[in-house]
C-alpha atoms as a PDB file:
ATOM      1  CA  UNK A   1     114.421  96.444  98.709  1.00  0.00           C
ATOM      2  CA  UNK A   2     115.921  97.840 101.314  1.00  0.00           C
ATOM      3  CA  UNK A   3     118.475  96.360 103.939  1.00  0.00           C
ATOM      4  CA  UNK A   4     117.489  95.540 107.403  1.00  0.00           C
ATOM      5  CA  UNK A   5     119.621  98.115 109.846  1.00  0.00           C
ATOM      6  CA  UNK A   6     119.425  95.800 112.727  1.00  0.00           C
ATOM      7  CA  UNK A   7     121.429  93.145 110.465  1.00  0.00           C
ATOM      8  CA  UNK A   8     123.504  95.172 109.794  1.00  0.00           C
ATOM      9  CA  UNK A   9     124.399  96.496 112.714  1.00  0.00           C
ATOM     10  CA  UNK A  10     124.543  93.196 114.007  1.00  0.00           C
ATOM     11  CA  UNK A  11     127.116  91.906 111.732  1.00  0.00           C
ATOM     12  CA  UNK A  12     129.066  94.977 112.321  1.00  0.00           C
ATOM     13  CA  UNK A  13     129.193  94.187 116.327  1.00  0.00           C
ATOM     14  CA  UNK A  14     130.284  90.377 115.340  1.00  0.00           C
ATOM     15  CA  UNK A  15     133.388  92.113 113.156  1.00  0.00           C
ATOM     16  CA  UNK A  16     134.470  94.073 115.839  1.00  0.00           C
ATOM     17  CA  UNK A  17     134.621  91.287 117.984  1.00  0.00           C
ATOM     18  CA  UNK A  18     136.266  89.210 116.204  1.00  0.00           C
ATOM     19  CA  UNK A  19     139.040  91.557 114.894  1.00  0.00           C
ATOM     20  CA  UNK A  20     141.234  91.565 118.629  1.00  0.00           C
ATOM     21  CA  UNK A  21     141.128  87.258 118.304  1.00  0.00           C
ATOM     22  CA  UNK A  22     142.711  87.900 114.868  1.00  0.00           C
ATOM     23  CA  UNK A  23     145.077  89.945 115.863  1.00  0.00           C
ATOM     24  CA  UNK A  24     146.377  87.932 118.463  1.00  0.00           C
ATOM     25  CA  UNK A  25     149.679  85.861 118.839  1.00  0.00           C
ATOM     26  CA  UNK A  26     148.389  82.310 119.781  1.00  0.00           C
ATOM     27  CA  UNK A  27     151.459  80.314 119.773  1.00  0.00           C
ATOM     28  CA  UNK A  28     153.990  81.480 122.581  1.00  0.00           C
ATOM     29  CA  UNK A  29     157.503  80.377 122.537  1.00  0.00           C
ATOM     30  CA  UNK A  30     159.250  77.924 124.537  1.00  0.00           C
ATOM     31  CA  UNK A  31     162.234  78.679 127.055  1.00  0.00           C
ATOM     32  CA  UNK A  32     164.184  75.840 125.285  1.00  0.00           C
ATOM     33  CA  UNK A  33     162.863  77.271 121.664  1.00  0.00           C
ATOM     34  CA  UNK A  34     164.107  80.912 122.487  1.00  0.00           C
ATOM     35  CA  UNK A  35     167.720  79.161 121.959  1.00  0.00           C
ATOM     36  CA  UNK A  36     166.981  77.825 118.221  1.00  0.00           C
ATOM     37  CA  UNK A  37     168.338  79.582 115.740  1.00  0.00           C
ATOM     38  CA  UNK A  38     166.500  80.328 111.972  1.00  0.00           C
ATOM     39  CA  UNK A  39     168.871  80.179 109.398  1.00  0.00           C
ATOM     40  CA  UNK A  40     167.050  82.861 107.502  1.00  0.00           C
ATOM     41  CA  UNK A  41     169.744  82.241 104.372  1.00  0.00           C
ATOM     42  CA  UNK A  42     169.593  79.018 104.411  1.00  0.00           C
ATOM     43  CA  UNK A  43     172.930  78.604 105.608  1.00  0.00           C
ATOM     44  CA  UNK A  44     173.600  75.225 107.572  1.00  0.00           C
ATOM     45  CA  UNK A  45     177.122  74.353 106.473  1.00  0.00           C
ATOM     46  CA  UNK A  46     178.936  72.082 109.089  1.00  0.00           C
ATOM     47  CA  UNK A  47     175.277  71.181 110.756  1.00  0.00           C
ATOM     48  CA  UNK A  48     174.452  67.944 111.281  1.00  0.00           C
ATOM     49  CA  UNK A  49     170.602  67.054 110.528  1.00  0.00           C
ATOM     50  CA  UNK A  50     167.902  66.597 113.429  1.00  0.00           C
ATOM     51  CA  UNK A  51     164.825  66.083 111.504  1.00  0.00           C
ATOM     52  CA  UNK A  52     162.011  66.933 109.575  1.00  0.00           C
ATOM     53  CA  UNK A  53     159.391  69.376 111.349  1.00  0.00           C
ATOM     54  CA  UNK A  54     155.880  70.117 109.853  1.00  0.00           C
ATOM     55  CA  UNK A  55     153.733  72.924 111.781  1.00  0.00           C
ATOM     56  CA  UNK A  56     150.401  74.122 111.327  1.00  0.00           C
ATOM     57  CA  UNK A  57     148.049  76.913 112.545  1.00  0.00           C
ATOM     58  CA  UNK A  58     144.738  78.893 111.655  1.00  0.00           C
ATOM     59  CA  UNK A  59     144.906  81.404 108.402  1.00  0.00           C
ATOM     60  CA  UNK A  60     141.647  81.892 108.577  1.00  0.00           C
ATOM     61  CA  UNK A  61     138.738  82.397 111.423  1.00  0.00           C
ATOM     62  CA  UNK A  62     135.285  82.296 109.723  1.00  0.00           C
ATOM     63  CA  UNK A  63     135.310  84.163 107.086  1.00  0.00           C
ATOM     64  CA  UNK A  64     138.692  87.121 108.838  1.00  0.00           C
ATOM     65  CA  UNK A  65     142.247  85.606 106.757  1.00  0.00           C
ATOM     66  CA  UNK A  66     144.617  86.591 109.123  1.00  0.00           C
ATOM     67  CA  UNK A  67     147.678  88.889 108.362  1.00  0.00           C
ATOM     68  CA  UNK A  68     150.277  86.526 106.387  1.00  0.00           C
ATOM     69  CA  UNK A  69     152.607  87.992 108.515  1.00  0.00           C
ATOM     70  CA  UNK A  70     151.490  87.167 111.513  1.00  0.00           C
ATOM     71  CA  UNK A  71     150.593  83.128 110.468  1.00  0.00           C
ATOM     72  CA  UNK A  72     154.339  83.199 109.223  1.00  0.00           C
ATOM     73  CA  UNK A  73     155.708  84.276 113.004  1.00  0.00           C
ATOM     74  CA  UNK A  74     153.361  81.622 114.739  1.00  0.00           C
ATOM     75  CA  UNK A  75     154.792  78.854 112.414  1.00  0.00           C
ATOM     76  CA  UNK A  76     158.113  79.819 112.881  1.00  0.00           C
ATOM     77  CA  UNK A  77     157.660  79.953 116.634  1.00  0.00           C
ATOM     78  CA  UNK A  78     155.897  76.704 116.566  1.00  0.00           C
ATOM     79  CA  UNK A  79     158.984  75.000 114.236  1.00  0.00           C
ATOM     80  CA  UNK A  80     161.597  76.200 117.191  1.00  0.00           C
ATOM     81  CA  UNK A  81     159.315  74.605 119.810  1.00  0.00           C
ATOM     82  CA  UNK A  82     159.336  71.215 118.029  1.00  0.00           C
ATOM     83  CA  UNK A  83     163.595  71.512 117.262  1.00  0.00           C
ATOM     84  CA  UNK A  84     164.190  72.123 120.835  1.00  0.00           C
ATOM     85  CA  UNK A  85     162.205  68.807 121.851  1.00  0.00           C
ATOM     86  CA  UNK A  86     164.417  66.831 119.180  1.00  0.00           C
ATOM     87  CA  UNK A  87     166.596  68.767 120.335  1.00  0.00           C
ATOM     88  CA  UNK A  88     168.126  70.777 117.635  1.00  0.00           C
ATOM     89  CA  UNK A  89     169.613  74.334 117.636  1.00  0.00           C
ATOM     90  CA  UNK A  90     168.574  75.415 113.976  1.00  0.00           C
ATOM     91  CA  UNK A  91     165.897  75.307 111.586  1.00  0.00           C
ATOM     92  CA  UNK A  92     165.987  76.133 108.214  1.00  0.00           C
ATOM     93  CA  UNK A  93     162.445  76.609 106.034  1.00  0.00           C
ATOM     94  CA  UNK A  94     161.993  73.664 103.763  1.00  0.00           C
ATOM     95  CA  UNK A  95     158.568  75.140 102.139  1.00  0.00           C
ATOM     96  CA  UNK A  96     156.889  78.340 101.999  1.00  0.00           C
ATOM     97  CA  UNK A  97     153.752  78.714 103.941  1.00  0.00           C
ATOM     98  CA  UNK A  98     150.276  77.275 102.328  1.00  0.00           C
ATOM     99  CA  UNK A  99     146.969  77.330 103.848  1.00  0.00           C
ATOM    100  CA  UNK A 100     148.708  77.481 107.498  1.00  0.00           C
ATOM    101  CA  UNK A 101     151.275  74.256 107.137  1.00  0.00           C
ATOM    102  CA  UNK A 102     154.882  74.960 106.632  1.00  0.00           C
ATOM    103  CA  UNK A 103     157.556  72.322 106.333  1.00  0.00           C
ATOM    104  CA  UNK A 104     160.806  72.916 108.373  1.00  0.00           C
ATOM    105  CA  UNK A 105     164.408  70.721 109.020  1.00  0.00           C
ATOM    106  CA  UNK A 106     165.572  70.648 112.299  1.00  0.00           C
ATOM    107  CA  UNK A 107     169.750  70.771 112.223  1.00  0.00           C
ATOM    108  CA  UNK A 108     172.346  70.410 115.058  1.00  0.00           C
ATOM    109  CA  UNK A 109     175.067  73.489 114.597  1.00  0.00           C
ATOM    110  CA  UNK A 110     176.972  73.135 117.577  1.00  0.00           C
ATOM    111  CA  UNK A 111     174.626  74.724 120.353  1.00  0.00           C
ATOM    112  CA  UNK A 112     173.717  70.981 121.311  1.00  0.00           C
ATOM    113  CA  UNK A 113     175.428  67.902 121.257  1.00  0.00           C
ATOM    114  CA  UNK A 114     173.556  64.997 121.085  1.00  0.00           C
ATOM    115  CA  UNK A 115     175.159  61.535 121.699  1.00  0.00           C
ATOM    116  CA  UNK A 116     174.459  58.731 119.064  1.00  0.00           C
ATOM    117  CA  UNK A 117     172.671  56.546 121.974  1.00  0.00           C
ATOM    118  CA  UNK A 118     170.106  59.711 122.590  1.00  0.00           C
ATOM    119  CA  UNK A 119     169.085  59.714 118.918  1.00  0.00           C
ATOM    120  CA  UNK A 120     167.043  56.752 118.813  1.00  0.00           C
ATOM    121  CA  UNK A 121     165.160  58.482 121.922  1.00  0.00           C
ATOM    122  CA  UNK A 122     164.716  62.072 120.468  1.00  0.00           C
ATOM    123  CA  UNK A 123     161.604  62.362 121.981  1.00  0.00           C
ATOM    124  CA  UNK A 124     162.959  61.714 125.778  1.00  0.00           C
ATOM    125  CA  UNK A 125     164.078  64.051 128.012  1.00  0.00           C
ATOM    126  CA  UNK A 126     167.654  63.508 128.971  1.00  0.00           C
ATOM    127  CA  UNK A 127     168.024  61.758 132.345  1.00  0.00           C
ATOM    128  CA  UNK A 128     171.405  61.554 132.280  1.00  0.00           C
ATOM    129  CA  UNK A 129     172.365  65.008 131.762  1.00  0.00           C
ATOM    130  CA  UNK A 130     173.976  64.148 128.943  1.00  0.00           C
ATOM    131  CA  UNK A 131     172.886  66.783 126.584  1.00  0.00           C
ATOM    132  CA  UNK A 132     174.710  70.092 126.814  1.00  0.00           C
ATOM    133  CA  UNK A 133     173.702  73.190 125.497  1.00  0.00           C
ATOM    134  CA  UNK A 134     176.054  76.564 124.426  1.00  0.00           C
ATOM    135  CA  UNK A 135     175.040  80.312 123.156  1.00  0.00           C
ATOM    136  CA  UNK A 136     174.664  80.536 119.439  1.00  0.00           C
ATOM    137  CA  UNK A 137     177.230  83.128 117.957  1.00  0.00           C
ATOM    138  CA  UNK A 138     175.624  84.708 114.984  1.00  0.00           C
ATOM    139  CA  UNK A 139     178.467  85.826 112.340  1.00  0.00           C
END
């Protein structure tokens, strides 16, 4: 039997193509996310809670799994874009990754206050201008 160099070739064209869509970032930060921090260590002593935060993307496309490395980033950059909508300044890993989901908390460390009255309505922009924001200090 012998294979069918057309098919081959064929497939080989569909690889190529699909190797730059792989490759690529899909998830794009926020301007509000670029100010939450990841407490890499775990370390959110003195932080008050925000929320619970669970992202997902694509680990796979067809048949391609895509770099672990590279799902990890987009969930990460997908957890700060949720904490800054709660908002929240932190988040902290709560799982590892698994088939493209990854569970995050959302904590408030000092780089926004939120008022008790705006935490029933987390998911509304401020009208008052009642949130304020500061620059993290990393230690």
């Amino acid at each position: 039997m012998s294979s069918n160099p057309f098919k081959i070739a064929r497939l080989a064209v569909i690889a190529l193509a699909l190797a730059p869509v792989c490759a690529c970032t899909w998830v794009k930060p926020t301007i509000s996310a670029q100010n939450v921090r990841v407490a890499y260590d775990g370390n959110v002593t003195g932080c008050r809670p925000a929320g619970d935060i669970t992202v997902s993307v694509a680990d796979k496309v067809a048949f391609y799994h895509r770099p672990e490395l590279k799902v990890r980033d987009e969930l990460e950059t997908l957890a700060r874009n949720q904490a800054a909508e709660l908002p929240a300044d932190t988040i902290k890993a709560a799982s590892e990754p698994r088939e493209g989901e990854q569970k995050f908390s959302a904590w408030v460390c000092g780089g926004v206050r939120v008022h008790e009255r705006d935490a029933a309505r987390r998911s509304e922009p401020s009208r008052d201008g009642d949130v304020q924001t500061y620059p993290i200090k990393d230690h």
